[in-house]
N, C-alpha and C. Protein backbone atom coordinates (compact mmCIF):
# COMPACT_ATOMS: atom_id res chain seq x y z
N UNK A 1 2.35 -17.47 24.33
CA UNK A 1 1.08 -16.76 24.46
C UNK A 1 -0.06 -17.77 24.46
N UNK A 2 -0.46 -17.59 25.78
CA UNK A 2 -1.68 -19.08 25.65
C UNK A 2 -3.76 -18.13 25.31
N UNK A 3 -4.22 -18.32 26.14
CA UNK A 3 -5.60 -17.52 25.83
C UNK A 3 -5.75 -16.17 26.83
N UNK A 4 -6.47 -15.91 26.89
CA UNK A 4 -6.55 -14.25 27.57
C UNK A 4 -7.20 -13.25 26.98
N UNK A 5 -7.02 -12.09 27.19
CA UNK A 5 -7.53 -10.78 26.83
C UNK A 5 -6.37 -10.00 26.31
N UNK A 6 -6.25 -9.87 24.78
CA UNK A 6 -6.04 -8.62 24.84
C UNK A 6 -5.77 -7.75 23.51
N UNK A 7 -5.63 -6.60 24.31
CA UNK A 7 -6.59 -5.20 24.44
C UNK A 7 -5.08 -4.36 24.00
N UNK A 8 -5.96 -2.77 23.06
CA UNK A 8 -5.07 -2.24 22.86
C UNK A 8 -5.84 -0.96 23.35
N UNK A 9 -5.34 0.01 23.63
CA UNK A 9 -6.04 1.45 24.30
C UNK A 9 -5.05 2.61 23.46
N UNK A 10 -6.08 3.72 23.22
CA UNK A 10 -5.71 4.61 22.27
C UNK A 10 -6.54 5.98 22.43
N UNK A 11 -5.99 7.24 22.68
CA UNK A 11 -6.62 8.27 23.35
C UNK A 11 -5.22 9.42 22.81
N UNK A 12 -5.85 10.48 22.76
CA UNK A 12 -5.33 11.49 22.12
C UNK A 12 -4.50 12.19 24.07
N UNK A 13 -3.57 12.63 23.81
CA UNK A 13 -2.28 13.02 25.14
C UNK A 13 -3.36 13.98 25.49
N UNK A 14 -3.55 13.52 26.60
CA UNK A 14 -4.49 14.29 28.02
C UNK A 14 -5.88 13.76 28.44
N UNK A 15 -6.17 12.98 27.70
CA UNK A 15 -6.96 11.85 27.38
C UNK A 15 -7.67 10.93 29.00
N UNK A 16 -6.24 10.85 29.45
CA UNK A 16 -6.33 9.64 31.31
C UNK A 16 -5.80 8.45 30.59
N UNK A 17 -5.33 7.87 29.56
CA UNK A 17 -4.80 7.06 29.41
C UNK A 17 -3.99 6.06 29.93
N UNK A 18 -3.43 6.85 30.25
CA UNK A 18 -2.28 5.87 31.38
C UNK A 18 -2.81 5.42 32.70
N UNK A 19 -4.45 6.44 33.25
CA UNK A 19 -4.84 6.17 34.42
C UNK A 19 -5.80 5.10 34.07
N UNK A 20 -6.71 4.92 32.96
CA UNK A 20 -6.80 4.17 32.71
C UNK A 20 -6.54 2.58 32.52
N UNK A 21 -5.51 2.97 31.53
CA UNK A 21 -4.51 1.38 31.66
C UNK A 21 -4.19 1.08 33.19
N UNK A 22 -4.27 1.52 33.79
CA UNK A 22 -3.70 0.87 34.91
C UNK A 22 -4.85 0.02 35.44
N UNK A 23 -6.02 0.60 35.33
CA UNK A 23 -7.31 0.41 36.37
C UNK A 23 -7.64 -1.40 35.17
N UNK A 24 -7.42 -1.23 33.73
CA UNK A 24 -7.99 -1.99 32.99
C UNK A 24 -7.10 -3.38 33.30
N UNK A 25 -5.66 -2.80 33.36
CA UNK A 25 -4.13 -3.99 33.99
C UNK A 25 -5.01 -5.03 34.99
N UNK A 26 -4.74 -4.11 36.22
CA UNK A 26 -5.38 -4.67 37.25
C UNK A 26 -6.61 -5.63 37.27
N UNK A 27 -7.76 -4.63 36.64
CA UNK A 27 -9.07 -5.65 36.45
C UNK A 27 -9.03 -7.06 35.91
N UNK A 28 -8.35 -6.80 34.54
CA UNK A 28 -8.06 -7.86 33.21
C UNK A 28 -6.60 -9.14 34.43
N UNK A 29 -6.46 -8.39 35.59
CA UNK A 29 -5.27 -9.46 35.22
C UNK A 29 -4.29 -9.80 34.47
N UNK A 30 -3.78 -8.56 33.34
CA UNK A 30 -3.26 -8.45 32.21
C UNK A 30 -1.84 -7.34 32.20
N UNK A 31 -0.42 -7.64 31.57
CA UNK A 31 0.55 -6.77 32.02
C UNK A 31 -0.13 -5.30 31.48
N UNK A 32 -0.01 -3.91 31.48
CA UNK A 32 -0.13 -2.63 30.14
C UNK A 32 1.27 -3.03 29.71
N UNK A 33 1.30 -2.75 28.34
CA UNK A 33 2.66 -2.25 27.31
C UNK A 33 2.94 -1.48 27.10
N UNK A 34 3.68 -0.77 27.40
CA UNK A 34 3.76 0.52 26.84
C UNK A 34 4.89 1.04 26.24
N UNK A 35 5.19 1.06 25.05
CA UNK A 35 6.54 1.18 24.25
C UNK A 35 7.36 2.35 25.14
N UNK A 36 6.65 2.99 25.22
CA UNK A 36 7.58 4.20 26.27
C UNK A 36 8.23 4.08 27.46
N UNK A 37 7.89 2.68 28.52
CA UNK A 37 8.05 2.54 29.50
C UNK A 37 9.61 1.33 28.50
N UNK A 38 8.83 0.45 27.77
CA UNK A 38 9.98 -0.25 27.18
C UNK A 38 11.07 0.00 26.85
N UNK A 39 10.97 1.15 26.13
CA UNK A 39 12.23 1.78 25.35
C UNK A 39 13.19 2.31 26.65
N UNK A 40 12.92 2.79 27.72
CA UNK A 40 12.93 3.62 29.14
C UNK A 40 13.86 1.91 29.80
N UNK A 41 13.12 1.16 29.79
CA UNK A 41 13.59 -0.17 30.30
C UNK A 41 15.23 -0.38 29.74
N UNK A 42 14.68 -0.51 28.42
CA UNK A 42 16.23 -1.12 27.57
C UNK A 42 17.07 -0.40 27.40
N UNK A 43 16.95 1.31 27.68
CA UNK A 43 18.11 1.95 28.07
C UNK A 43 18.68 1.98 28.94
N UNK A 44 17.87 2.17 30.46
CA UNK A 44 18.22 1.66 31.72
C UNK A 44 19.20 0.64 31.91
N UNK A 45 18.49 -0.46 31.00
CA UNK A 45 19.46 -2.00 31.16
C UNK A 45 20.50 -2.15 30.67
N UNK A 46 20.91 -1.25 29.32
CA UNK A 46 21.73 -1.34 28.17
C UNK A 46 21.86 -2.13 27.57
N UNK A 47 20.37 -2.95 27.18
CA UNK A 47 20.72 -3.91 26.01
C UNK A 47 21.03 -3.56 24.88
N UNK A 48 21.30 -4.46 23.85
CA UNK A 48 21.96 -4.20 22.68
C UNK A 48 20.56 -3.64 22.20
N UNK A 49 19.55 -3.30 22.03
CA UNK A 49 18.22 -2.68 21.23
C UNK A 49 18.35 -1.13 22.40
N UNK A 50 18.54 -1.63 23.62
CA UNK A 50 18.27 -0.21 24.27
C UNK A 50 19.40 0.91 23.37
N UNK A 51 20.62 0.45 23.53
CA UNK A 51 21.86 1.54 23.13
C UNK A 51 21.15 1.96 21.60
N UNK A 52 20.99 1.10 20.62
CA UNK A 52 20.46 1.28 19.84
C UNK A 52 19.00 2.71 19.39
N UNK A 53 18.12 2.33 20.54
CA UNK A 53 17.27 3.18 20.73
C UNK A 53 17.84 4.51 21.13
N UNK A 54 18.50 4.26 22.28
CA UNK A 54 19.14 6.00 22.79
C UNK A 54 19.58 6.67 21.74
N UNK A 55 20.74 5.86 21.37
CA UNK A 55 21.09 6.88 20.24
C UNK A 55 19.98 7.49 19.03
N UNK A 56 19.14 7.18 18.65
CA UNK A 56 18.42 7.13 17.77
C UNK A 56 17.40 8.70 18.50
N UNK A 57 16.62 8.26 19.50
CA UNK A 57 16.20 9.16 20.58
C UNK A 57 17.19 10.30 20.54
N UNK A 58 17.99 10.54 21.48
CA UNK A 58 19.34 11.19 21.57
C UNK A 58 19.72 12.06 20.35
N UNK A 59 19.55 11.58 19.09
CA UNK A 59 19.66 11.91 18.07
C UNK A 59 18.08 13.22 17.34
N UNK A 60 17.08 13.03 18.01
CA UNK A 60 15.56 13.46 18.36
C UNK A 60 14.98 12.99 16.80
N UNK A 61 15.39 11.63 16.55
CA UNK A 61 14.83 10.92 15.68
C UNK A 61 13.66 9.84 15.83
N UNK A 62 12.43 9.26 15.20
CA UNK A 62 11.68 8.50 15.61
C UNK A 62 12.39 7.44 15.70
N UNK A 63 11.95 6.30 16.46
CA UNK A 63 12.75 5.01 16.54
C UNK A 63 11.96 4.10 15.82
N UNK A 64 12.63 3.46 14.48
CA UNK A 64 12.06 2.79 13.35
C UNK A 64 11.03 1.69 13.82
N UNK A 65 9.92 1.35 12.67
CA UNK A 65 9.31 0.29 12.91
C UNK A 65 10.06 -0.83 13.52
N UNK A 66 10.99 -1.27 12.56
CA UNK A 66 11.50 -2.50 12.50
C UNK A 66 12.23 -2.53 14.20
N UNK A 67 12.92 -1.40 14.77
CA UNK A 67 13.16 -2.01 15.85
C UNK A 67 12.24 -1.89 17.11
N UNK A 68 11.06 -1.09 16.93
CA UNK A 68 9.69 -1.02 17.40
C UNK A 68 9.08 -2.11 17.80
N UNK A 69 9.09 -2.94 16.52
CA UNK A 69 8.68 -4.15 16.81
C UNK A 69 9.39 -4.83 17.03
N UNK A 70 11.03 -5.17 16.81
CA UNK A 70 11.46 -6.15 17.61
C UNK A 70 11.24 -5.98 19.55
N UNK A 71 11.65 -4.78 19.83
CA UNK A 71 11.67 -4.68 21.26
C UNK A 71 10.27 -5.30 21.70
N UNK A 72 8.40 -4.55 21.09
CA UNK A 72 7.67 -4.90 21.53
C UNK A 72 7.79 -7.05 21.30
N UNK A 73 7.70 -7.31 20.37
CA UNK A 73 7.84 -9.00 20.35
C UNK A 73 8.41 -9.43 21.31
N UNK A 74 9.90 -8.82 21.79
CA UNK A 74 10.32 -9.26 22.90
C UNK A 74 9.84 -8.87 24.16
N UNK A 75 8.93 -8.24 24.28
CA UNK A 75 8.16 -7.93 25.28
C UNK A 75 6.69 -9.23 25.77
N UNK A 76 6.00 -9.71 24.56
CA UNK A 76 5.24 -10.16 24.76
C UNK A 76 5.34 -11.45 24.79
N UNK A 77 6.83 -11.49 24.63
CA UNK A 77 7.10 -13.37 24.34
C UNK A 77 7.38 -13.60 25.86
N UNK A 78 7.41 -12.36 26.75
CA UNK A 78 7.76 -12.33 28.33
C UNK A 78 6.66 -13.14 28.71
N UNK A 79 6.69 -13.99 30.20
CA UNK A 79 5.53 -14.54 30.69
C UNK A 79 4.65 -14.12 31.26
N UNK A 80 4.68 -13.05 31.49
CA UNK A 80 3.50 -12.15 31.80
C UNK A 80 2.31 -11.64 30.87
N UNK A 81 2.82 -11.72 29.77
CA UNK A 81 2.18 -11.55 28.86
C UNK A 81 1.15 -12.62 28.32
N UNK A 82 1.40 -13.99 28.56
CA UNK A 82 1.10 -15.30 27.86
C UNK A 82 -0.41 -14.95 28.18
N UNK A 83 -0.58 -14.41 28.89
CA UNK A 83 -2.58 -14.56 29.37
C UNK A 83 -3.44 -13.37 28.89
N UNK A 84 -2.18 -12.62 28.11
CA UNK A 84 -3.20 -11.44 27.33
C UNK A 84 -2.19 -9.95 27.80
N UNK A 85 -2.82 -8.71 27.41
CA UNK A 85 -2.09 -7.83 27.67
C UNK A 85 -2.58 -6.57 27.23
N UNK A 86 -2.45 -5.27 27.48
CA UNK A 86 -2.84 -4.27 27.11
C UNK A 86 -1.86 -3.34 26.19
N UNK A 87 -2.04 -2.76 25.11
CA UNK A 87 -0.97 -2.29 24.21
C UNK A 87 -1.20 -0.75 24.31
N UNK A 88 -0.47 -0.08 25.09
CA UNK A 88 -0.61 1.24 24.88
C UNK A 88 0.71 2.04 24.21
N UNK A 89 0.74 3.01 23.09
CA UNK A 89 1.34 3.66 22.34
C UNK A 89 2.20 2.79 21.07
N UNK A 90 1.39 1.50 20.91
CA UNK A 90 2.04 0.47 19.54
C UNK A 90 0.62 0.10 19.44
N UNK A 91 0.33 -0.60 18.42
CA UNK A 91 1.13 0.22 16.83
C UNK A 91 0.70 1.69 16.91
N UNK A 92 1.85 2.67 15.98
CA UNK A 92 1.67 3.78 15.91
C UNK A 92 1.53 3.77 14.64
N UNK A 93 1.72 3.16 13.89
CA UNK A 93 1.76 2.79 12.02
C UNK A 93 0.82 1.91 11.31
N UNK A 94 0.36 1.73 10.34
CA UNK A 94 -0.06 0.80 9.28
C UNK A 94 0.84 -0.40 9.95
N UNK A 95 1.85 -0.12 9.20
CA UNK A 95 2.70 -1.38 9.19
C UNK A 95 2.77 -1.91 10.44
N UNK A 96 2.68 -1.52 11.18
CA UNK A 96 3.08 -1.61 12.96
C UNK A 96 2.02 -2.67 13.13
N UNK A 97 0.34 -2.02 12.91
CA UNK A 97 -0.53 -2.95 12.98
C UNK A 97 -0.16 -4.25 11.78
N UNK A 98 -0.26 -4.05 10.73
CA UNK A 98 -0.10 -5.34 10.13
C UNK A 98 1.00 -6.47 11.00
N UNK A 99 2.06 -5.93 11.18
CA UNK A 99 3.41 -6.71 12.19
C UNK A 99 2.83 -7.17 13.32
N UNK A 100 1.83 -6.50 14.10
CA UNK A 100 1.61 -7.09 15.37
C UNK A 100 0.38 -8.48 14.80
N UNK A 101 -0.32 -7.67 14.02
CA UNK A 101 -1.39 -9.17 13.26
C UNK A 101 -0.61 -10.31 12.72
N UNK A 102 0.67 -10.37 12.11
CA UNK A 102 1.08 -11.35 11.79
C UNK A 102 2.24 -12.11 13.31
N UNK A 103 2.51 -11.26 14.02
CA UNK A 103 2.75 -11.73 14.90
C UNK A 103 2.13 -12.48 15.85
N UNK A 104 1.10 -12.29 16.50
CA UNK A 104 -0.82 -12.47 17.14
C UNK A 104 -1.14 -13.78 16.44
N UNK A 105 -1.35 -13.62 15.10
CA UNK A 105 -1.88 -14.89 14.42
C UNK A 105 -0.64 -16.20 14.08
N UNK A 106 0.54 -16.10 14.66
CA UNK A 106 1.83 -17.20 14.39
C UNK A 106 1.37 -17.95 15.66
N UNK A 107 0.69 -16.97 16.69
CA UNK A 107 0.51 -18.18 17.89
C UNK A 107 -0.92 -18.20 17.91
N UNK A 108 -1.87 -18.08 16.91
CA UNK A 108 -3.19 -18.66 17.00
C UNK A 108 -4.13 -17.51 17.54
N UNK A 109 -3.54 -16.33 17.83
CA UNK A 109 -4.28 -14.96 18.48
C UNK A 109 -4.56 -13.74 17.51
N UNK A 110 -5.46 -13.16 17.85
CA UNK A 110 -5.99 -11.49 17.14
C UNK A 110 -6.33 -10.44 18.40
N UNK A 111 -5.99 -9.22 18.27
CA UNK A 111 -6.38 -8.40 19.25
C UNK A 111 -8.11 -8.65 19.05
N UNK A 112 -8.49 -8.43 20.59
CA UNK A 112 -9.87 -8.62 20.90
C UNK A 112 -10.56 -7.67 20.64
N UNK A 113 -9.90 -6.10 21.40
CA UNK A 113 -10.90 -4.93 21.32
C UNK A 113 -10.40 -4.09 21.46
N UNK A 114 -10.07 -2.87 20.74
CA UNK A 114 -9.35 -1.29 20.74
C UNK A 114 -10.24 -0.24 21.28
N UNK A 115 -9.78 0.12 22.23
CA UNK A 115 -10.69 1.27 23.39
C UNK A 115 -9.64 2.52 22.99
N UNK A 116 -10.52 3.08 22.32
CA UNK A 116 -10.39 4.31 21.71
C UNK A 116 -11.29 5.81 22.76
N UNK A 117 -10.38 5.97 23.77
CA UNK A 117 -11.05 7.37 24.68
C UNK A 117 -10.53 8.63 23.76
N UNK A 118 -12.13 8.77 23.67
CA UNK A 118 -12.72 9.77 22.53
C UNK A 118 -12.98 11.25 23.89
N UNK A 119 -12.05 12.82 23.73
CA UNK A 119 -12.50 13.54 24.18
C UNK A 119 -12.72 15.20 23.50
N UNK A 120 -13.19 15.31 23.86
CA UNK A 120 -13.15 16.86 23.12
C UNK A 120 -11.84 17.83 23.05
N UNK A 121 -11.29 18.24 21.54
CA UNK A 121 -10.12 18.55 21.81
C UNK A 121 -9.93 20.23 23.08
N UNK A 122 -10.95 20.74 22.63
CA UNK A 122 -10.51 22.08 23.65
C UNK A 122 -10.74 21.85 25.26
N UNK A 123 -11.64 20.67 25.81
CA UNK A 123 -11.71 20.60 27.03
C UNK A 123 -9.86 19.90 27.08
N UNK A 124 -9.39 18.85 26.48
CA UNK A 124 -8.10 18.61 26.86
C UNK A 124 -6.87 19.47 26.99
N UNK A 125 -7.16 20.29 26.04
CA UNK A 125 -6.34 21.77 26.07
C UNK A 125 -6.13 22.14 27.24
N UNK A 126 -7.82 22.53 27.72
CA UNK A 126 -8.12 23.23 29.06
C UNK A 126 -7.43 22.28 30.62
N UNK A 127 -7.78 21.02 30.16
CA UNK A 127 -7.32 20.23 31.06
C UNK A 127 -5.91 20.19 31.43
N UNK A 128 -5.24 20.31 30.04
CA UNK A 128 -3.69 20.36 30.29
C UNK A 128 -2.58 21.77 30.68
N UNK A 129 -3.43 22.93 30.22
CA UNK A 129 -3.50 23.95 30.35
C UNK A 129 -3.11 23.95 31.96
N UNK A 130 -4.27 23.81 32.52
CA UNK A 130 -4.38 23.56 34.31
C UNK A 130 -3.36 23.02 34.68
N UNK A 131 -2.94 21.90 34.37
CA UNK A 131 -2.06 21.10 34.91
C UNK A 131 -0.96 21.35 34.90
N UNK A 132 -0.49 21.75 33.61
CA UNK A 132 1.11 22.08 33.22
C UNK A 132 1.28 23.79 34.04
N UNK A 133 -0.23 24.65 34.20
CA UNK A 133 -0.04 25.77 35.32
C UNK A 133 0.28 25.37 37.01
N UNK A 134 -0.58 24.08 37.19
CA UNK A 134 -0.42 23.83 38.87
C UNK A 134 0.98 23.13 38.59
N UNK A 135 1.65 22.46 37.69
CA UNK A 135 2.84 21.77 37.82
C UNK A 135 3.85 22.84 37.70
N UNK A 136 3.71 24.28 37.10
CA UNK A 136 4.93 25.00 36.51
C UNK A 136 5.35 24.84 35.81
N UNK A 137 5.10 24.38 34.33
CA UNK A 137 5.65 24.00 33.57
C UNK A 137 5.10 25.11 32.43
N UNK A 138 5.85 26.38 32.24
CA UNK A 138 5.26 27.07 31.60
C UNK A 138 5.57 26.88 29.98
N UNK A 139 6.83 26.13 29.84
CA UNK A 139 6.56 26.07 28.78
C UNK A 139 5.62 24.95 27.74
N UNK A 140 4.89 24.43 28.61
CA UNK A 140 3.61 23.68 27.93
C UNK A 140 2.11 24.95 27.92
N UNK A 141 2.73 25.81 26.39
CA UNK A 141 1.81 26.57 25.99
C UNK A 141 0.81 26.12 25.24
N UNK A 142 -0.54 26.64 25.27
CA UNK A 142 -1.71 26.58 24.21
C UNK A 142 -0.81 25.79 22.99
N UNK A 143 -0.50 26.39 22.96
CA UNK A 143 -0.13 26.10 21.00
C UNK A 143 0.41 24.40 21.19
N UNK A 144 1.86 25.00 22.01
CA UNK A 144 2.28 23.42 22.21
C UNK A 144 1.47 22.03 22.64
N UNK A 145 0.47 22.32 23.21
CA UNK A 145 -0.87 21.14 23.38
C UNK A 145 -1.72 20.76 22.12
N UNK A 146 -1.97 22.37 21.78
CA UNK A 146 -3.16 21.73 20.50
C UNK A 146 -1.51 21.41 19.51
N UNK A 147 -0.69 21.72 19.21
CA UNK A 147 0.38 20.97 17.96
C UNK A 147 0.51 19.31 18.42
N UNK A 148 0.12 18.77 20.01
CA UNK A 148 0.08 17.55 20.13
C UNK A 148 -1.00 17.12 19.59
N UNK A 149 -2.12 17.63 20.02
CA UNK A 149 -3.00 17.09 19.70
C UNK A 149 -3.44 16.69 18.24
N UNK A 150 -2.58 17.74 17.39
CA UNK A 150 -2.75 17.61 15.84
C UNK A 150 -1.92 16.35 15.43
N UNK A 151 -0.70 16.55 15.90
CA UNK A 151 0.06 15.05 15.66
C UNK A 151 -0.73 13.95 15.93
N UNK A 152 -1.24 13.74 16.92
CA UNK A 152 -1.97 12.51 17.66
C UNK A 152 -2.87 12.54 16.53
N UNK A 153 -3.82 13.29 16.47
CA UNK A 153 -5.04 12.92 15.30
C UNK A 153 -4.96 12.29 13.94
N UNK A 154 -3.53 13.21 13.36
CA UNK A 154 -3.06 12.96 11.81
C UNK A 154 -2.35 11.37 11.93
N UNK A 155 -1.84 11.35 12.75
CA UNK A 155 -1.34 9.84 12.73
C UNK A 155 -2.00 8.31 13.20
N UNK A 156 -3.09 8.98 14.00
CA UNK A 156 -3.87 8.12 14.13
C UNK A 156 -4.98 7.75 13.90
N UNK A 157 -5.53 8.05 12.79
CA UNK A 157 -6.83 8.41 11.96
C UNK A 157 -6.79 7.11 11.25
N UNK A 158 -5.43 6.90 10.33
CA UNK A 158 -5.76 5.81 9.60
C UNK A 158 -5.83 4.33 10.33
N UNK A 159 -5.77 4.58 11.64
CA UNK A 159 -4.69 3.02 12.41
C UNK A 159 -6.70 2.99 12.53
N UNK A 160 -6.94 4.35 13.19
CA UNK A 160 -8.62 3.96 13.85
C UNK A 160 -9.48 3.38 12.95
N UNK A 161 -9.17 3.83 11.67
CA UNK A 161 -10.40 3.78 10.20
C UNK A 161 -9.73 1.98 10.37
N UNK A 162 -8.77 1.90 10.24
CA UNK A 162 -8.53 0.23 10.01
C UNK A 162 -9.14 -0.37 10.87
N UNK A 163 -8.99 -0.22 12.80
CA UNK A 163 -9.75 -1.18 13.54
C UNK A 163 -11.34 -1.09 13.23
N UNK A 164 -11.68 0.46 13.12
CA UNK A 164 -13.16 0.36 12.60
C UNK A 164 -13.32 -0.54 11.70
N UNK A 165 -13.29 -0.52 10.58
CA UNK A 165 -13.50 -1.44 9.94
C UNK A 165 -13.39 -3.02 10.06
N UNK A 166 -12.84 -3.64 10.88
CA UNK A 166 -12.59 -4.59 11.31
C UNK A 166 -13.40 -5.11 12.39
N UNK A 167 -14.16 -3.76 12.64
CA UNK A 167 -15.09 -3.80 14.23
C UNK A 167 -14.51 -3.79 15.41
N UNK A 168 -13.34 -3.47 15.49
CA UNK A 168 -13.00 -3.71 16.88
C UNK A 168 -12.57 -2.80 17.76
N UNK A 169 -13.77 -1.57 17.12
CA UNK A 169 -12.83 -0.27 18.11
C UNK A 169 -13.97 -0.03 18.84
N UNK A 170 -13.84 0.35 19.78
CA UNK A 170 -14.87 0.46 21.38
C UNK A 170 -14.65 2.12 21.68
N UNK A 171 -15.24 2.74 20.93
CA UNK A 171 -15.26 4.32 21.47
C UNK A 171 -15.73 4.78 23.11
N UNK A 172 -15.19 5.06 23.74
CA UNK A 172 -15.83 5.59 24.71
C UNK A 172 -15.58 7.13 25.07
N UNK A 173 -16.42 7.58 25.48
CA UNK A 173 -16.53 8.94 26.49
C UNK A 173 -15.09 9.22 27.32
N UNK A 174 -13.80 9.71 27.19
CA UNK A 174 -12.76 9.77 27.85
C UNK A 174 -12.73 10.74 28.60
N UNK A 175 -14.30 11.60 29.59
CA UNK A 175 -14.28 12.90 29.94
C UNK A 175 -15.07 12.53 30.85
N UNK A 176 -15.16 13.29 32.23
CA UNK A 176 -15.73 13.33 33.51
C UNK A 176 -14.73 12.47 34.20
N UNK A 177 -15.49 12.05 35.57
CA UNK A 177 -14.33 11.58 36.38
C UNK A 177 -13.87 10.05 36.03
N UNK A 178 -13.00 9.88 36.67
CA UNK A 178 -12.28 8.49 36.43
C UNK A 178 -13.02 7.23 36.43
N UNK A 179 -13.46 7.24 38.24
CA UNK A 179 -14.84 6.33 38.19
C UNK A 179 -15.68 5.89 37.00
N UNK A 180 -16.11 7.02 36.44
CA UNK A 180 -17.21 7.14 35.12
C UNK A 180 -16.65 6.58 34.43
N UNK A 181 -15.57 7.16 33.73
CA UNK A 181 -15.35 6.30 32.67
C UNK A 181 -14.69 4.88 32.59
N UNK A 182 -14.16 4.52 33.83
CA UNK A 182 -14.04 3.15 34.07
C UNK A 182 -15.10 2.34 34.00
N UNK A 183 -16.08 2.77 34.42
CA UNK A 183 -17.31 1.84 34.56
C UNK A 183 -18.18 1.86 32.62
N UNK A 184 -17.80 2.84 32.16
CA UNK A 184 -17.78 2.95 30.90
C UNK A 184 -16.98 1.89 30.10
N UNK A 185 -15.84 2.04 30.22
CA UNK A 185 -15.00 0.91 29.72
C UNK A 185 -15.50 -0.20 29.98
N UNK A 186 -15.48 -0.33 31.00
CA UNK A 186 -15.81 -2.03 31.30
C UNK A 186 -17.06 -2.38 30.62
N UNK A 187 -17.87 -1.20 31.07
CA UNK A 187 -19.40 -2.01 30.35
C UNK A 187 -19.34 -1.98 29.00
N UNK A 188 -18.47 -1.55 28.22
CA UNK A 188 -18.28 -1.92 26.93
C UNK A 188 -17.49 -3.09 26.47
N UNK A 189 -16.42 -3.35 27.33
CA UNK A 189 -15.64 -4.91 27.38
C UNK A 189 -16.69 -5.92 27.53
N UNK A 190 -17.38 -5.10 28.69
CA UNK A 190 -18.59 -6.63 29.14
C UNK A 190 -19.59 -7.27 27.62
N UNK A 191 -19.88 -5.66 26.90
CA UNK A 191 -20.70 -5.97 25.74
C UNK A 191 -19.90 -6.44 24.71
N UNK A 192 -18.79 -6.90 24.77
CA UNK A 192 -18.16 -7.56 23.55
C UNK A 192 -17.59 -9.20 24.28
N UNK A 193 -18.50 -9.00 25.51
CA UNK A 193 -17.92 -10.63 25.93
C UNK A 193 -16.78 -10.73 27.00
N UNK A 194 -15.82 -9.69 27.38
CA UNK A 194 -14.93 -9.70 27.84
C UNK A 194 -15.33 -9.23 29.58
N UNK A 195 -15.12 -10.12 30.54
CA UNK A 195 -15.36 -10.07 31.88
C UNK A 195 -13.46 -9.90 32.69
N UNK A 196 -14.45 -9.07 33.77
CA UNK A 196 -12.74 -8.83 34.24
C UNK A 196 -12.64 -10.12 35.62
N UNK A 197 -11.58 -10.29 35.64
CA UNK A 197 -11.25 -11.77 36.84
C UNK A 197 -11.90 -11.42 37.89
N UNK A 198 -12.41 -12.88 38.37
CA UNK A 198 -13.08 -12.79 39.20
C UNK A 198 -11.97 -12.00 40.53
N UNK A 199 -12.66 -11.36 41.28
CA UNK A 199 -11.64 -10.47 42.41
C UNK A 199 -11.60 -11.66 43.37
């Protein structure tokens, strides 16, 4: 891991998150992470952590810190990573964050800035509502959205109160169109110093 950007992104499910990360990837020059795509990887591949994970998954159990973070470490020790990176859905824990800080600081690094897309919970409802109707997916009911949305909040309250305090959480507006809030993001990266590669 040599110098770079990076960035962790954090938004409650319906949020644009993922459309996001992509737009921030690209700009930054930087891989996204995303434990979900990882875990998805190492089963695919059948490494000895993927089989591990399935079963665990498979089982409709969470998949422990400890091998959480081994998979992500082995993710970032990849060379794509060396110039910075975007962390989406890790840490999900206290501990998760402390592990990635002591990991970060063995090679001389600290996360830069946590972009926290802040939206209103009933417009996301509404948003997902729509979607899971134009997709057919009836069984993504009312209830079943806001019970995500309650998970997402309760578990991630304390991770936010920690980067707050630390200063490094970048709230933004996660509502209107994409455009917008990209240009939102950025101009908040820009105000903490962080420029995206030259195009």
């Amino acid at each position: 891991m040599s110098g770079g950007t990076r960035l962790l992104i954090v938004g409650p499910p319906g949020a644009g998150k993922g459309t996001q990360a992509a737009r921030i990837s690209h700009a930054y020059g930087i891989p996204t992470i995303s434990t979900g795509d990882i875990f998805r990887a190492n089963i695919k591949n059948g490494t000895e952590l993927g089989l591990k994970v399935k079963a665990i998954v498979d089982a409709g159990d969470y998949v422990p810190d400890e091998l959480t973070n081994a998979l992500v470490t082995d993710r970032l020790n990849e060379a794509d990573a060396a110039g910075g990176f975007l962390l989406d859905g890790y840490p999900r824990t206290t501990d998760q964050v402390r592990y990635l800080d002591e990991l970060l600081a063995s090679h001389g690094h600290a996360l830069d800035v946590v972009i926290r897309l802040v939206a209103d919970q009933d417009e996301i409802v509404e948003r997902l509502r729509r979607r899971a109707l134009e997709q057919g997916r009836m069984d993504d009911s009312e209830e079943a959205i806001r019970h995500r949305q309650e998970v997402y909040t309760r578990e991630t309250e304390p991770l936010i109160a920690m980067f707050r305090d630390r200063g490094l959480l970048l709230e933004v507006d996660g509502l209107g169109a994409i455009d917008d809030v990209a240009a939102r993001i950025a101009a908040g990266l820009a105000g903490r110093g962080l420029q995206p590669r030259a195009a």
